[in-house]
C-alpha atoms as a PDB file:
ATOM      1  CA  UNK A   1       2.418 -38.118   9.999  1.00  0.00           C
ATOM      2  CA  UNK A   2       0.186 -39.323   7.217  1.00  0.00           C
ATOM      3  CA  UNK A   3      -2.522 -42.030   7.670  1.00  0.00           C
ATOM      4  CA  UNK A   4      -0.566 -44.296   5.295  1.00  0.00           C
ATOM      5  CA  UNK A   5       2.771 -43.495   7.239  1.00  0.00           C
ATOM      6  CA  UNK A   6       0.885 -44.569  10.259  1.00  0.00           C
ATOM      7  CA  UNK A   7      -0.439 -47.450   8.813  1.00  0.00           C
ATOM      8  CA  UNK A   8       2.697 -48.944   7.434  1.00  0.00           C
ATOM      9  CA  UNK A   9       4.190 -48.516  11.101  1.00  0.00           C
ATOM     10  CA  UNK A  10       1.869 -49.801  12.898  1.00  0.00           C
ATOM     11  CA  UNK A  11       1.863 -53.140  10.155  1.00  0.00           C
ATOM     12  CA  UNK A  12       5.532 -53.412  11.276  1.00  0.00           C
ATOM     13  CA  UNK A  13       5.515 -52.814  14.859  1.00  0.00           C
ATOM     14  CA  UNK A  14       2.408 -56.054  14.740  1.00  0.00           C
ATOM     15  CA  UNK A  15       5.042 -58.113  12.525  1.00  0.00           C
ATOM     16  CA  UNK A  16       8.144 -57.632  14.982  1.00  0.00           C
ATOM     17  CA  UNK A  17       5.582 -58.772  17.728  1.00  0.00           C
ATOM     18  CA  UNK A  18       4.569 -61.910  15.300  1.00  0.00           C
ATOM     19  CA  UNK A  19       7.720 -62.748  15.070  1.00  0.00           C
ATOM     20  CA  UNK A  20       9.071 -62.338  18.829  1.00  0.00           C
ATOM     21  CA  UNK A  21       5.805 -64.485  19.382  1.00  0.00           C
ATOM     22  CA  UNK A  22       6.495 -67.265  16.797  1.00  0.00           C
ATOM     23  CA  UNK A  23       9.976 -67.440  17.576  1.00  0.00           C
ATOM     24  CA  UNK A  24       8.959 -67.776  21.385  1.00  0.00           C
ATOM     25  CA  UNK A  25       6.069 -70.505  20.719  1.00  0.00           C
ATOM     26  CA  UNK A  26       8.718 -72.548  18.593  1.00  0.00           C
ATOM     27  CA  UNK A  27      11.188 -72.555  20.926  1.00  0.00           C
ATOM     28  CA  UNK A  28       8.776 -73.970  23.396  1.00  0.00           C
ATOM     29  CA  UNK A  29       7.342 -76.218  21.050  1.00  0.00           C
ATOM     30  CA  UNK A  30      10.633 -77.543  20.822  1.00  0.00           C
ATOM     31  CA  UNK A  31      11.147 -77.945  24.514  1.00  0.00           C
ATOM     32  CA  UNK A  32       7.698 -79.743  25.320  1.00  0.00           C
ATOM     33  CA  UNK A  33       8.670 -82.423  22.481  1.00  0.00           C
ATOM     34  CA  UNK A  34      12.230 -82.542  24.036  1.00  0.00           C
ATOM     35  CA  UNK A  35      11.798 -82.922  27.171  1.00  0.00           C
ATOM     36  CA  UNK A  36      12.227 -86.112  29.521  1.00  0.00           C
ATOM     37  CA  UNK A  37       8.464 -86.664  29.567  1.00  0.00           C
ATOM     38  CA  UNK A  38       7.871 -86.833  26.019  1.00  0.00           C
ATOM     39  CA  UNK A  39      10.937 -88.972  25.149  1.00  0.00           C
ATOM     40  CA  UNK A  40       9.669 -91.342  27.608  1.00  0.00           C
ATOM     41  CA  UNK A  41       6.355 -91.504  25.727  1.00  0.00           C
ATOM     42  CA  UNK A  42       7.958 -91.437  22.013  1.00  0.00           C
ATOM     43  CA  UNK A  43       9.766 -94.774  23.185  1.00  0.00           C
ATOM     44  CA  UNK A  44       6.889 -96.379  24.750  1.00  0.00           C
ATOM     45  CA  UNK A  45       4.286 -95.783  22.757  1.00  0.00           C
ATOM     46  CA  UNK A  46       5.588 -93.350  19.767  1.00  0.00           C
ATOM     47  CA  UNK A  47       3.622 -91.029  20.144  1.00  0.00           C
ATOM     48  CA  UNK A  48       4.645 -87.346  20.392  1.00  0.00           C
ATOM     49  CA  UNK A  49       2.596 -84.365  22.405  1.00  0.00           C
ATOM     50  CA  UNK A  50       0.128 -82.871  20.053  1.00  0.00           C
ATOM     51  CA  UNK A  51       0.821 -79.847  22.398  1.00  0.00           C
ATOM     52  CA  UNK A  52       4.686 -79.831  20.857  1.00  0.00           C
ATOM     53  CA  UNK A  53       3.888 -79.802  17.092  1.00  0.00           C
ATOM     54  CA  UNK A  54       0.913 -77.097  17.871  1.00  0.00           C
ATOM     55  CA  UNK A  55       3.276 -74.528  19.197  1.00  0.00           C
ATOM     56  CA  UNK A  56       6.241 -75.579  16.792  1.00  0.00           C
ATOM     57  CA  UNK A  57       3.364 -74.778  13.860  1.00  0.00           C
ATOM     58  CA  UNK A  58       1.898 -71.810  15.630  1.00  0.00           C
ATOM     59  CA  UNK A  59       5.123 -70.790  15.759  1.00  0.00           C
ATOM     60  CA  UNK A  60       6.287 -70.813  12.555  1.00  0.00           C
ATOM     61  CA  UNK A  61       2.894 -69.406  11.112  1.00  0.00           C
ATOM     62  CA  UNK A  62       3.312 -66.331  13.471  1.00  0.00           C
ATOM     63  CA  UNK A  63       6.583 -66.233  12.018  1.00  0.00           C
ATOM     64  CA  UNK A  64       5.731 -66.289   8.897  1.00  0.00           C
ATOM     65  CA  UNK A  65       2.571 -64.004   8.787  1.00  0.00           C
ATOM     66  CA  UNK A  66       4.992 -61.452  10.746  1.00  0.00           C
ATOM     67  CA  UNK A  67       7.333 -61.425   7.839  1.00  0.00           C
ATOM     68  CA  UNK A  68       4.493 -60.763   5.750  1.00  0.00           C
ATOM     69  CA  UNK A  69       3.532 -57.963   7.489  1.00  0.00           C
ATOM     70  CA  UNK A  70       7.170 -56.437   7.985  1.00  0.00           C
ATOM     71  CA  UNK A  71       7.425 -56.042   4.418  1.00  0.00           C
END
C-alpha cells in the first residue's frame, strides 16, 4: 500500500469517527435542552443550557469537518 493510499484511508476512517462523534454530541445536545430540567428553566426564566447548544454545535461541526474529510 502506497503512502497516499494510506493516507486517504486513514482521512476516512478519522471522518467516520467525526461523524459517529457529531452525530452522538447532537443527539445529546438535544436531550440536555429537552429534558424536564431545562424546560422548567426555559419557562421560568427563558433561558436555555449553554451546555445544550455547545454539544448541538460541536456536534454538527464534527459532523461537518467529518464529511470534509470523507471526501
Amino acid at each position: 500500500m502506497s503512502r497516499s493510499n494510506s493516507k486517504k484511508s486513514n482521512n476516512k476512517i478519522i471522518g467516520i469517527v467525526l461523524i459517529i462523534v457529531g452525530v452522538a454530541l447532537a443527539f445529546w445536545g438535544y436531550d440536555v435542552y429537552d429534558s424536564a430540567s431545562s424546560q422548567v428553566t426555559r419557562a421560568l426564566s427563558g433561558d436555555t443550557p449553554i451546555e445544550a447548544y455547545a454539544a448541538m454545535g460541536g456536534g454538527l461541526l464534527c459532523v461537518l469537518l467529518g464529511i470534509m474529510k470523507v471526501k
